[in-house]
C-alpha atoms as a PDB file:
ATOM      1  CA  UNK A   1     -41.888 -56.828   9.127  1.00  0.00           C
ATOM      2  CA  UNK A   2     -38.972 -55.659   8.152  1.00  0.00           C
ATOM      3  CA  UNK A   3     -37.094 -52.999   9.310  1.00  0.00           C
ATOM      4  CA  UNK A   4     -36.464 -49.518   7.514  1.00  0.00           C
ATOM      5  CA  UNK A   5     -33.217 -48.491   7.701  1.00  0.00           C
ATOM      6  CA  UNK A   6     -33.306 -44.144   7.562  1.00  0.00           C
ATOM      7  CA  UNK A   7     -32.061 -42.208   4.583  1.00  0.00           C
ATOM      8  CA  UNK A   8     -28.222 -40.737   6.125  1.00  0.00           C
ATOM      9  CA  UNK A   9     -27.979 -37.007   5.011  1.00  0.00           C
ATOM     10  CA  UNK A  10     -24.574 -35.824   3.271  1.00  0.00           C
ATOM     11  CA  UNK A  11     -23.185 -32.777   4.569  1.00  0.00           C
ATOM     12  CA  UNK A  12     -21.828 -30.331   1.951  1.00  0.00           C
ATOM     13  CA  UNK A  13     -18.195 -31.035   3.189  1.00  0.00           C
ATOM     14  CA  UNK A  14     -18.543 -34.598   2.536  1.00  0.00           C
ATOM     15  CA  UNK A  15     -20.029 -33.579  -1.223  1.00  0.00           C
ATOM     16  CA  UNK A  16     -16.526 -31.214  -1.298  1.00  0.00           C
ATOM     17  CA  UNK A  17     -14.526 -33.442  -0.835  1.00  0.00           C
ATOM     18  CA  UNK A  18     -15.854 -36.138  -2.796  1.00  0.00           C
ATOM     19  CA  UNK A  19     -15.519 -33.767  -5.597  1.00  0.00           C
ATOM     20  CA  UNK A  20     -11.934 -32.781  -4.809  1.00  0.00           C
ATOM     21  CA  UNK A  21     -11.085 -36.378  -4.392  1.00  0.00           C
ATOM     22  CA  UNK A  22     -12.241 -37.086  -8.217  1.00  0.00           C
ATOM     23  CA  UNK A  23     -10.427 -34.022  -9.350  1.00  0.00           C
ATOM     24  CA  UNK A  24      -7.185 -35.572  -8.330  1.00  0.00           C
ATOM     25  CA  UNK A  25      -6.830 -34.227  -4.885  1.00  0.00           C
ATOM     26  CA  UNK A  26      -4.872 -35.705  -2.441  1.00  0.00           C
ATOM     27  CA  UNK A  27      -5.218 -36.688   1.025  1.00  0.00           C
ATOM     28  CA  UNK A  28      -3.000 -35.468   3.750  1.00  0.00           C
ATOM     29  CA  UNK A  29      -1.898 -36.382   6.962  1.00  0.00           C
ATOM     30  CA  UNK A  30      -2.924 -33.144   9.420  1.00  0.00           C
ATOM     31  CA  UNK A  31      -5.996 -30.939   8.160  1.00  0.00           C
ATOM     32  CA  UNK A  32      -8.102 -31.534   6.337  1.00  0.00           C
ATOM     33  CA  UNK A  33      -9.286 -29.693   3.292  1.00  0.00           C
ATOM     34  CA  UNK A  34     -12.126 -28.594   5.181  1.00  0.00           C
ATOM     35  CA  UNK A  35     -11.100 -28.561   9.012  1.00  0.00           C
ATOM     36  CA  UNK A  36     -12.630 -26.278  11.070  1.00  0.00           C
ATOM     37  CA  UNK A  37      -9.300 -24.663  11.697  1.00  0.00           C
ATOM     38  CA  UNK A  38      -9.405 -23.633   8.164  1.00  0.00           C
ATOM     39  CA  UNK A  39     -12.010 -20.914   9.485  1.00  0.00           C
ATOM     40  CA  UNK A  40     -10.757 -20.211  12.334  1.00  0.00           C
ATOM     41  CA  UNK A  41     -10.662 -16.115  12.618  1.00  0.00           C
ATOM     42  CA  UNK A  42      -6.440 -16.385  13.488  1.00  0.00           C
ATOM     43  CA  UNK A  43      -5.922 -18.572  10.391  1.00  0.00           C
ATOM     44  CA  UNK A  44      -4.125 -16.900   7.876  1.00  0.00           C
ATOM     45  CA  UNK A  45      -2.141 -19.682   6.344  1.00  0.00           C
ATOM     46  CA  UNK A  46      -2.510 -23.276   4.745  1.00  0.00           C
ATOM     47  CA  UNK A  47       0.621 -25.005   4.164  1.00  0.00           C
ATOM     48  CA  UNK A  48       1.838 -28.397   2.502  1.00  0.00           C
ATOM     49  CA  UNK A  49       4.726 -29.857   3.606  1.00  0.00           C
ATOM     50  CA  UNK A  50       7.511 -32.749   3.619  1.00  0.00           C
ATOM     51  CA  UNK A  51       8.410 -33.604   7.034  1.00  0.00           C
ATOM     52  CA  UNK A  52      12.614 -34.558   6.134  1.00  0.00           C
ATOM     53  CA  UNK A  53      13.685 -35.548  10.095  1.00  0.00           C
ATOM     54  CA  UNK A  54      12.779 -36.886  13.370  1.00  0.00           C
ATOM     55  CA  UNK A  55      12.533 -32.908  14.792  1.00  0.00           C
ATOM     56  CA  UNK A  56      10.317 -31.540  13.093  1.00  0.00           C
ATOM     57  CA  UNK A  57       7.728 -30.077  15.356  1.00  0.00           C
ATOM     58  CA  UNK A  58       4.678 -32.038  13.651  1.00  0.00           C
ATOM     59  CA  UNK A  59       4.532 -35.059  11.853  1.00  0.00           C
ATOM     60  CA  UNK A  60       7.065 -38.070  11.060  1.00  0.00           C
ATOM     61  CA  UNK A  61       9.864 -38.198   8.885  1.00  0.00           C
ATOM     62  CA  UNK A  62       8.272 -39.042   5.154  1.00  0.00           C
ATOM     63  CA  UNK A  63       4.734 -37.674   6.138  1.00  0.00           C
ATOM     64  CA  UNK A  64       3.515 -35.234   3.846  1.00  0.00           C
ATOM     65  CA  UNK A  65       1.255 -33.045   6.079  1.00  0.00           C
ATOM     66  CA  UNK A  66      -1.255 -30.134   5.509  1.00  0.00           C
ATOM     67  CA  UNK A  67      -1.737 -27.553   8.282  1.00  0.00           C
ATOM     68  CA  UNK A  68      -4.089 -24.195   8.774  1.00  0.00           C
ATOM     69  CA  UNK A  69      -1.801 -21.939  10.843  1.00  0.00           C
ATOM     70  CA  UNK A  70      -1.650 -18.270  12.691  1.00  0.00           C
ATOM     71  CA  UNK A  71       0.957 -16.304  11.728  1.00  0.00           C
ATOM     72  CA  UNK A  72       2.791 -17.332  14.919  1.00  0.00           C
ATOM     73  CA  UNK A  73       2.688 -21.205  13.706  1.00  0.00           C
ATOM     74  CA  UNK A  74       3.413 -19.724  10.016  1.00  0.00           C
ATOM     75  CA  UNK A  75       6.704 -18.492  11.235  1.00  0.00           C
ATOM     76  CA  UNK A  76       7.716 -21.834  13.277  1.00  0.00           C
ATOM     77  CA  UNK A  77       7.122 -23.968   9.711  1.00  0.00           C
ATOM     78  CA  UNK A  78       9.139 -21.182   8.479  1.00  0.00           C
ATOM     79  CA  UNK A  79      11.816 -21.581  11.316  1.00  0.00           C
ATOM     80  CA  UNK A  80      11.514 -25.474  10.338  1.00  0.00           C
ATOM     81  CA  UNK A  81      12.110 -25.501   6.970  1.00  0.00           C
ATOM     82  CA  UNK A  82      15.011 -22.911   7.474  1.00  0.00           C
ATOM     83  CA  UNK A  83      16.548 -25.318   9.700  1.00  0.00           C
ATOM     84  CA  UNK A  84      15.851 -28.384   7.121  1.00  0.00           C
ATOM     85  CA  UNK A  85      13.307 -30.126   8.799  1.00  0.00           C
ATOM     86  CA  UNK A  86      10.252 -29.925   6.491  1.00  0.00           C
ATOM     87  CA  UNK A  87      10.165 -28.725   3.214  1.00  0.00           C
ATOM     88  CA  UNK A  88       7.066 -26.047   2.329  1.00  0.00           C
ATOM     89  CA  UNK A  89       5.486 -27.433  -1.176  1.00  0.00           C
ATOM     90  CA  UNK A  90       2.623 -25.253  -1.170  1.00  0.00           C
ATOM     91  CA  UNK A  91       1.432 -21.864   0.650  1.00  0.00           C
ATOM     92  CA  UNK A  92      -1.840 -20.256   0.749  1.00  0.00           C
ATOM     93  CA  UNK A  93      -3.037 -17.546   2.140  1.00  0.00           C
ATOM     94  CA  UNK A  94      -5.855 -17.926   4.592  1.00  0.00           C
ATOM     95  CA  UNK A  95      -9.004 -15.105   4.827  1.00  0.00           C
ATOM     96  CA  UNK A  96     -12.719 -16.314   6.185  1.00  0.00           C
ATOM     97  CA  UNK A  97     -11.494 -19.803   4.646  1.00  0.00           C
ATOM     98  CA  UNK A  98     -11.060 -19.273   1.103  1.00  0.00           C
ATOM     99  CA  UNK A  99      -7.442 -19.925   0.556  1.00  0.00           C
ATOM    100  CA  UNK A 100      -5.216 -17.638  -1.743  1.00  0.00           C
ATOM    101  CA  UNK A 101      -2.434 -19.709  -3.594  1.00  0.00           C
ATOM    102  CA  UNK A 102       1.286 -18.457  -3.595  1.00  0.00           C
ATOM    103  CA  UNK A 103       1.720 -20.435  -6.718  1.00  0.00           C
ATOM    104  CA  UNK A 104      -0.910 -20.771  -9.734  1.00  0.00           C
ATOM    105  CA  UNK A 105      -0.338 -24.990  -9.968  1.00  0.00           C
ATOM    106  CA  UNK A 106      -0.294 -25.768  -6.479  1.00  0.00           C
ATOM    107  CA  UNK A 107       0.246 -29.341  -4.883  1.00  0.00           C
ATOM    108  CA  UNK A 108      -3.307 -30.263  -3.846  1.00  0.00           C
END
């Protein structure tokens, strides 16, 4: 006889971003959309980002990243971008994981 395979179950953060893909979402290098740090209780940030040199403290020159960060890794891409390193694209603030956009037509 042959063998069965078993039905695979989709988790809802696989249906998400399936969705969000269709909708014209991009992917990043970094986070994910859904990463667990997203929900972390000291995220209060989401950030999208050029990296524009070799010292930047994530990430390549000509990456485009997305992070979830504290406050304390907030101010460093802050310190970075002051400095010319990356440039921020998008901000959003960061409560329980919904995210609060800066900017009403966001790069996603």
């Amino acid at each position: 006889m042959k063998e069965v395979e078993p039905l695979r179950t989709v988790t809802m953060r696989e249906l998400m971003e399936d969705a969000r893909l269709r909708a014209g979402a991009q992917n990043f290098k970094g986070h994910d959309f859904m990463d667990l740090a997203r929900f972390d209780e000291k995220t209060r940030h989401m950030i999208i980002f050029d990296v524009l040199t070799h010292n930047s403290r994530v990430g390549f020159k000509g990456d485009r990243m997305r992070l979830f960060l504290s406050e304390t890794g907030y101010q460093n891409a802050l310190e970075d971008q002051k400095c010319g390193n990356i440039k921020i694209l998008t901000h959003a603030g960061v409560h329980h994981g919904d995210l609060y956009y800066d900017n009403p037509d966001p790069v996603r």
